[in-house]
N, C-alpha and C. Protein backbone atom coordinates (compact mmCIF):
# COMPACT_ATOMS: atom_id res chain seq x y z
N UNK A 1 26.52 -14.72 -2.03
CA UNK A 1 25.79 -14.07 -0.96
C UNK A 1 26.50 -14.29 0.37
N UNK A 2 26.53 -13.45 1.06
CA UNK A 2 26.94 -13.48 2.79
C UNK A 2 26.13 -14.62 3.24
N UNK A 3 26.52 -15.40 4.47
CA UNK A 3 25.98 -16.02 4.84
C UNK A 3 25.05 -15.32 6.55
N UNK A 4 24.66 -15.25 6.96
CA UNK A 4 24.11 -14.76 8.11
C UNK A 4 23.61 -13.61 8.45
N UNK A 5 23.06 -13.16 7.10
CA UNK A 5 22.36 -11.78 7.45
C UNK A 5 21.60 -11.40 7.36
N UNK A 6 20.65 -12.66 6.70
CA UNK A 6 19.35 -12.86 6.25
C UNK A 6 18.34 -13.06 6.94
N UNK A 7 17.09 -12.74 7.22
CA UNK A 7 16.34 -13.02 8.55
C UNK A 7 16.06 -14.92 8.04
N UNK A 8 14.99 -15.75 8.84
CA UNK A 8 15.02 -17.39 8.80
C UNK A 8 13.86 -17.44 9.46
N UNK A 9 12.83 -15.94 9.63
CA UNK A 9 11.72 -16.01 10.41
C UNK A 9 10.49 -16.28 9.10
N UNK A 10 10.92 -16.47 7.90
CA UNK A 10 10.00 -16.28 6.85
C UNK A 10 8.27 -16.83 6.99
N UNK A 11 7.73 -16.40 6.98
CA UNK A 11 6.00 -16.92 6.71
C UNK A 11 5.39 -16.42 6.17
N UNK A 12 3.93 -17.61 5.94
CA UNK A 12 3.05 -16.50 4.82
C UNK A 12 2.19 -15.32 5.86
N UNK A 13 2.21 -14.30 5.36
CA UNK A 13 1.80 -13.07 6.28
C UNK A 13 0.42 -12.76 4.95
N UNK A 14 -0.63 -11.89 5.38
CA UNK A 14 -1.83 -11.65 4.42
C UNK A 14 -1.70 -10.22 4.96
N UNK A 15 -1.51 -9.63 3.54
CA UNK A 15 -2.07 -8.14 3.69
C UNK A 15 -2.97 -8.21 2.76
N UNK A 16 -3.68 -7.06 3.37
CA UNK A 16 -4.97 -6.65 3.16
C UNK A 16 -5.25 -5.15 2.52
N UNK A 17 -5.36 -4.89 1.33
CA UNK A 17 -5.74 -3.71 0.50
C UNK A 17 -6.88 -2.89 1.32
N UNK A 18 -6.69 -1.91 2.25
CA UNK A 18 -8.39 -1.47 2.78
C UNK A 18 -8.93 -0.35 1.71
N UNK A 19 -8.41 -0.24 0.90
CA UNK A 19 -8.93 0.54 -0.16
C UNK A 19 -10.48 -0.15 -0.81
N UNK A 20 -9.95 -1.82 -1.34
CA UNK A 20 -10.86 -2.46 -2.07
C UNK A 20 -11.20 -3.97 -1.38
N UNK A 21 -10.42 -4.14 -0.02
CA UNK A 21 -10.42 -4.95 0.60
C UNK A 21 -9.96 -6.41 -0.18
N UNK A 22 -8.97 -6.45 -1.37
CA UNK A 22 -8.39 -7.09 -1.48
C UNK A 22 -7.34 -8.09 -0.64
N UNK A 23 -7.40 -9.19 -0.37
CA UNK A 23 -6.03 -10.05 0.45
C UNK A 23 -5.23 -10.89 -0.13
N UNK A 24 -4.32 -10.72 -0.06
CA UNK A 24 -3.44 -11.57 -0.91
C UNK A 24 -2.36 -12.28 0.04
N UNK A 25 -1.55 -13.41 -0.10
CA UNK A 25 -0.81 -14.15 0.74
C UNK A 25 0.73 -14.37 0.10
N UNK A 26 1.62 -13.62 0.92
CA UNK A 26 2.87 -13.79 0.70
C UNK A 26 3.33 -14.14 1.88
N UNK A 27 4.97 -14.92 1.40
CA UNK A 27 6.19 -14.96 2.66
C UNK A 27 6.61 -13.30 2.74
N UNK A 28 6.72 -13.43 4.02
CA UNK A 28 7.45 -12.29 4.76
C UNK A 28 7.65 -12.18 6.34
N UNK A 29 8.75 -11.32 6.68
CA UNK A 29 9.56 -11.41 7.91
C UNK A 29 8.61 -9.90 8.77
N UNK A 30 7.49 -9.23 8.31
CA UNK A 30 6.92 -8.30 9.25
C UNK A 30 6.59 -8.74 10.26
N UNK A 31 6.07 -7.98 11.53
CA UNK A 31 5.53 -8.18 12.46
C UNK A 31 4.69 -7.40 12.29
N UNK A 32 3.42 -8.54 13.05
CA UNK A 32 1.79 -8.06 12.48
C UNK A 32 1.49 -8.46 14.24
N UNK A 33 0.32 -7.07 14.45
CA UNK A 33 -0.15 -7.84 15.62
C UNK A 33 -1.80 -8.52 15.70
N UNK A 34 -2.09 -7.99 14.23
CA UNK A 34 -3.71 -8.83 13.97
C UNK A 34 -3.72 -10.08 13.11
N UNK A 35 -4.73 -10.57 13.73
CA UNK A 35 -4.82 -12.04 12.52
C UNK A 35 -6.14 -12.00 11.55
N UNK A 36 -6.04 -12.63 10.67
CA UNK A 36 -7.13 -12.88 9.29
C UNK A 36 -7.25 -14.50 9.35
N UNK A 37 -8.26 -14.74 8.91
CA UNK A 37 -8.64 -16.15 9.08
C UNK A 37 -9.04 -16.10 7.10
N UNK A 38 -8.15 -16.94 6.56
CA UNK A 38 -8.09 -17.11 5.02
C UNK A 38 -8.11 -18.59 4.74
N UNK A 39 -9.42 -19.18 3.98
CA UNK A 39 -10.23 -19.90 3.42
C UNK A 39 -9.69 -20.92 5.16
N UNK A 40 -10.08 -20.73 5.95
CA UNK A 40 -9.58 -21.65 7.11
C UNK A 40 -8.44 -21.59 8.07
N UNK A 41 -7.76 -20.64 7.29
CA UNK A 41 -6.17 -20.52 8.07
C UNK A 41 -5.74 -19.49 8.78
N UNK A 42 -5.32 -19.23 9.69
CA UNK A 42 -5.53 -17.72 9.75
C UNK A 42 -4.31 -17.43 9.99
N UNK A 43 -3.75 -16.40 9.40
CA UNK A 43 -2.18 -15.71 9.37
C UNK A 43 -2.23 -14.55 9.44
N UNK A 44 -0.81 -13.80 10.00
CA UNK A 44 -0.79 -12.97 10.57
C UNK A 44 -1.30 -11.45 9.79
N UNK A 45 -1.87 -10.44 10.09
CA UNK A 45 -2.12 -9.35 9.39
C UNK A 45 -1.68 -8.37 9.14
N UNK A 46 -1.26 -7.63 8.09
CA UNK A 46 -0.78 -6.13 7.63
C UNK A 46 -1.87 -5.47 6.50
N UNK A 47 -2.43 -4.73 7.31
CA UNK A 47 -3.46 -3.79 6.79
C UNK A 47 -2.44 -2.30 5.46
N UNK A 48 -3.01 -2.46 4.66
CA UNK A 48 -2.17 -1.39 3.46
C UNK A 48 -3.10 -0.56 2.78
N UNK A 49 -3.03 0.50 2.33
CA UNK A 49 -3.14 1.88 1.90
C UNK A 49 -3.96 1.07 0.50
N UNK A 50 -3.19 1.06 -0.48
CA UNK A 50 -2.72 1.00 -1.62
C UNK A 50 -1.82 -0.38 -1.78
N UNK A 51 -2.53 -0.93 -2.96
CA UNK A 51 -1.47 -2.27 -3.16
C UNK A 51 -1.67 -2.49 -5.08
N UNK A 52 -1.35 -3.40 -5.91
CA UNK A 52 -1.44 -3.46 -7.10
C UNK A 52 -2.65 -3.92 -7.25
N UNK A 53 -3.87 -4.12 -6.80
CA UNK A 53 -5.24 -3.76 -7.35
C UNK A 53 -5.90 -2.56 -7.21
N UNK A 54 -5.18 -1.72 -6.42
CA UNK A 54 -5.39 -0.58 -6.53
C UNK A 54 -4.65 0.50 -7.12
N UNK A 55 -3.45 0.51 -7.35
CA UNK A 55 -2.86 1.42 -7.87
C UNK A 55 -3.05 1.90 -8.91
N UNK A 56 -3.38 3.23 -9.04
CA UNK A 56 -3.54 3.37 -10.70
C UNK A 56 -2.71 3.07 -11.93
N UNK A 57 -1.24 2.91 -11.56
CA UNK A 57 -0.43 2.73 -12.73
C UNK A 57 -0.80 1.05 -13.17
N UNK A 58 -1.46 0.36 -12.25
CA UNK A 58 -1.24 -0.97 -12.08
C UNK A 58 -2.72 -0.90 -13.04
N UNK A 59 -3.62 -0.50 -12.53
CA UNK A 59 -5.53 -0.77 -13.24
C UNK A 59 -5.34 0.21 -14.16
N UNK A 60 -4.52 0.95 -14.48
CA UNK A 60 -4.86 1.73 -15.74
C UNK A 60 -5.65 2.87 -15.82
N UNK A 61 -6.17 3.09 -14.77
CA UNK A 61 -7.12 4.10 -14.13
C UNK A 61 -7.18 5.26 -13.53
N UNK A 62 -6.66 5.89 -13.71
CA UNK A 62 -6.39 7.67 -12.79
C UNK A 62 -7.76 8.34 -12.75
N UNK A 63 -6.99 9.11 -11.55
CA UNK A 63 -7.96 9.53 -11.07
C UNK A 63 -7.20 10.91 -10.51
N UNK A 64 -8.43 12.19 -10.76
CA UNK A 64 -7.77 13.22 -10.50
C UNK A 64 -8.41 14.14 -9.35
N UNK A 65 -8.05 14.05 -8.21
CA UNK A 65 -8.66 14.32 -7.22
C UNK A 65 -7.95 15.78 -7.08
N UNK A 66 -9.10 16.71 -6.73
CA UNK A 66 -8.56 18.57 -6.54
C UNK A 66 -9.19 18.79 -5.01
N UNK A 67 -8.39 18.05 -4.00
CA UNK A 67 -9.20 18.67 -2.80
C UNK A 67 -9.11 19.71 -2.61
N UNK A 68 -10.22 20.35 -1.80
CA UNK A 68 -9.67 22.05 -1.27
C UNK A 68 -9.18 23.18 -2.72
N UNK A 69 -9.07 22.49 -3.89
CA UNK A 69 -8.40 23.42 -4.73
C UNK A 69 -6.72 23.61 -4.75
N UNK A 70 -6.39 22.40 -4.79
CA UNK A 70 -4.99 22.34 -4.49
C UNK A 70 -4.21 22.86 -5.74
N UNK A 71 -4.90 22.69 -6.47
CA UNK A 71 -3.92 23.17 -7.55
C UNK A 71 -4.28 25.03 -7.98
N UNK A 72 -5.15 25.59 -7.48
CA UNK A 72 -5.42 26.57 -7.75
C UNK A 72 -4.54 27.26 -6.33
N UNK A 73 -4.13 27.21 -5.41
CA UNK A 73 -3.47 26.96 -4.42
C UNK A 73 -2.15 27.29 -4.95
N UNK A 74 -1.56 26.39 -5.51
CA UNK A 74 -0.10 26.09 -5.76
C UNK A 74 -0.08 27.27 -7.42
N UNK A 75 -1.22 27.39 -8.19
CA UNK A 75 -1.12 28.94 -8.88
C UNK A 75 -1.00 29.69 -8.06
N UNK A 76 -1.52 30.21 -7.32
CA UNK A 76 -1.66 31.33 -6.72
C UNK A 76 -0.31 31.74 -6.01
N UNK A 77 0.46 30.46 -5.54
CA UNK A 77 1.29 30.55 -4.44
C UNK A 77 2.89 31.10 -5.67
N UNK A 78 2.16 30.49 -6.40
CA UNK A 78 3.52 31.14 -7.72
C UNK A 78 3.42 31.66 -8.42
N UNK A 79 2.03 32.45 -8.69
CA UNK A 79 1.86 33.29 -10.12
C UNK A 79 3.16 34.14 -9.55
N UNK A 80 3.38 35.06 -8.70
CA UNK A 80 4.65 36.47 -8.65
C UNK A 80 5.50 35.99 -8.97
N UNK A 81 5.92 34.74 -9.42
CA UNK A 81 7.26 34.68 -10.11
C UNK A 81 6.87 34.21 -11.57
N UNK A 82 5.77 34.89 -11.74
CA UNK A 82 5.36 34.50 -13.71
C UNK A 82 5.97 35.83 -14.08
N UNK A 83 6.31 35.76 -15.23
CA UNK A 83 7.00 36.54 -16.29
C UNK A 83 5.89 37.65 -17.17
């Protein structure tokens, strides 16, 4: 490995699943400008979409969401090039 190119700012940072409000605690070099207070401690915050308690490939779980008719949409937008 190179020596000096690595960040040396490492800490535990807590993101936060707002899907299912899951938190979980890893090292990492983000910059967060909110804090979480976890079982007493409080470290810095990164709020996330989607994380592996939520993901469907991860829970096994799909889900098939048709907003607006999106897929009737995307027929329509290509039936003239059906055969």
């Amino acid at each position: 490995m190179k020596k000096g190119i690595h960040p040396e700012n490492y800490r535990l940072v807590a993101f936060k699943d707002m899907s299912n409000n899951d938190v979980f605690l890893t090292k990492s070099t983000v910059n967060a400008n909110e804090t979480i207070d976890v079982d007493g401690v409080e470290y810095p915050l990164v709020k996330m979409e989607i994380s592996r308690t939520s993901h469907p490939f991860y829970t096994g779980k799909s889900k098939l969401i048709d907003t607006a008719g999106r897929i009737d949409k995307f027929k329509n937008k290509y039936a003239k090039f059906k055969k």
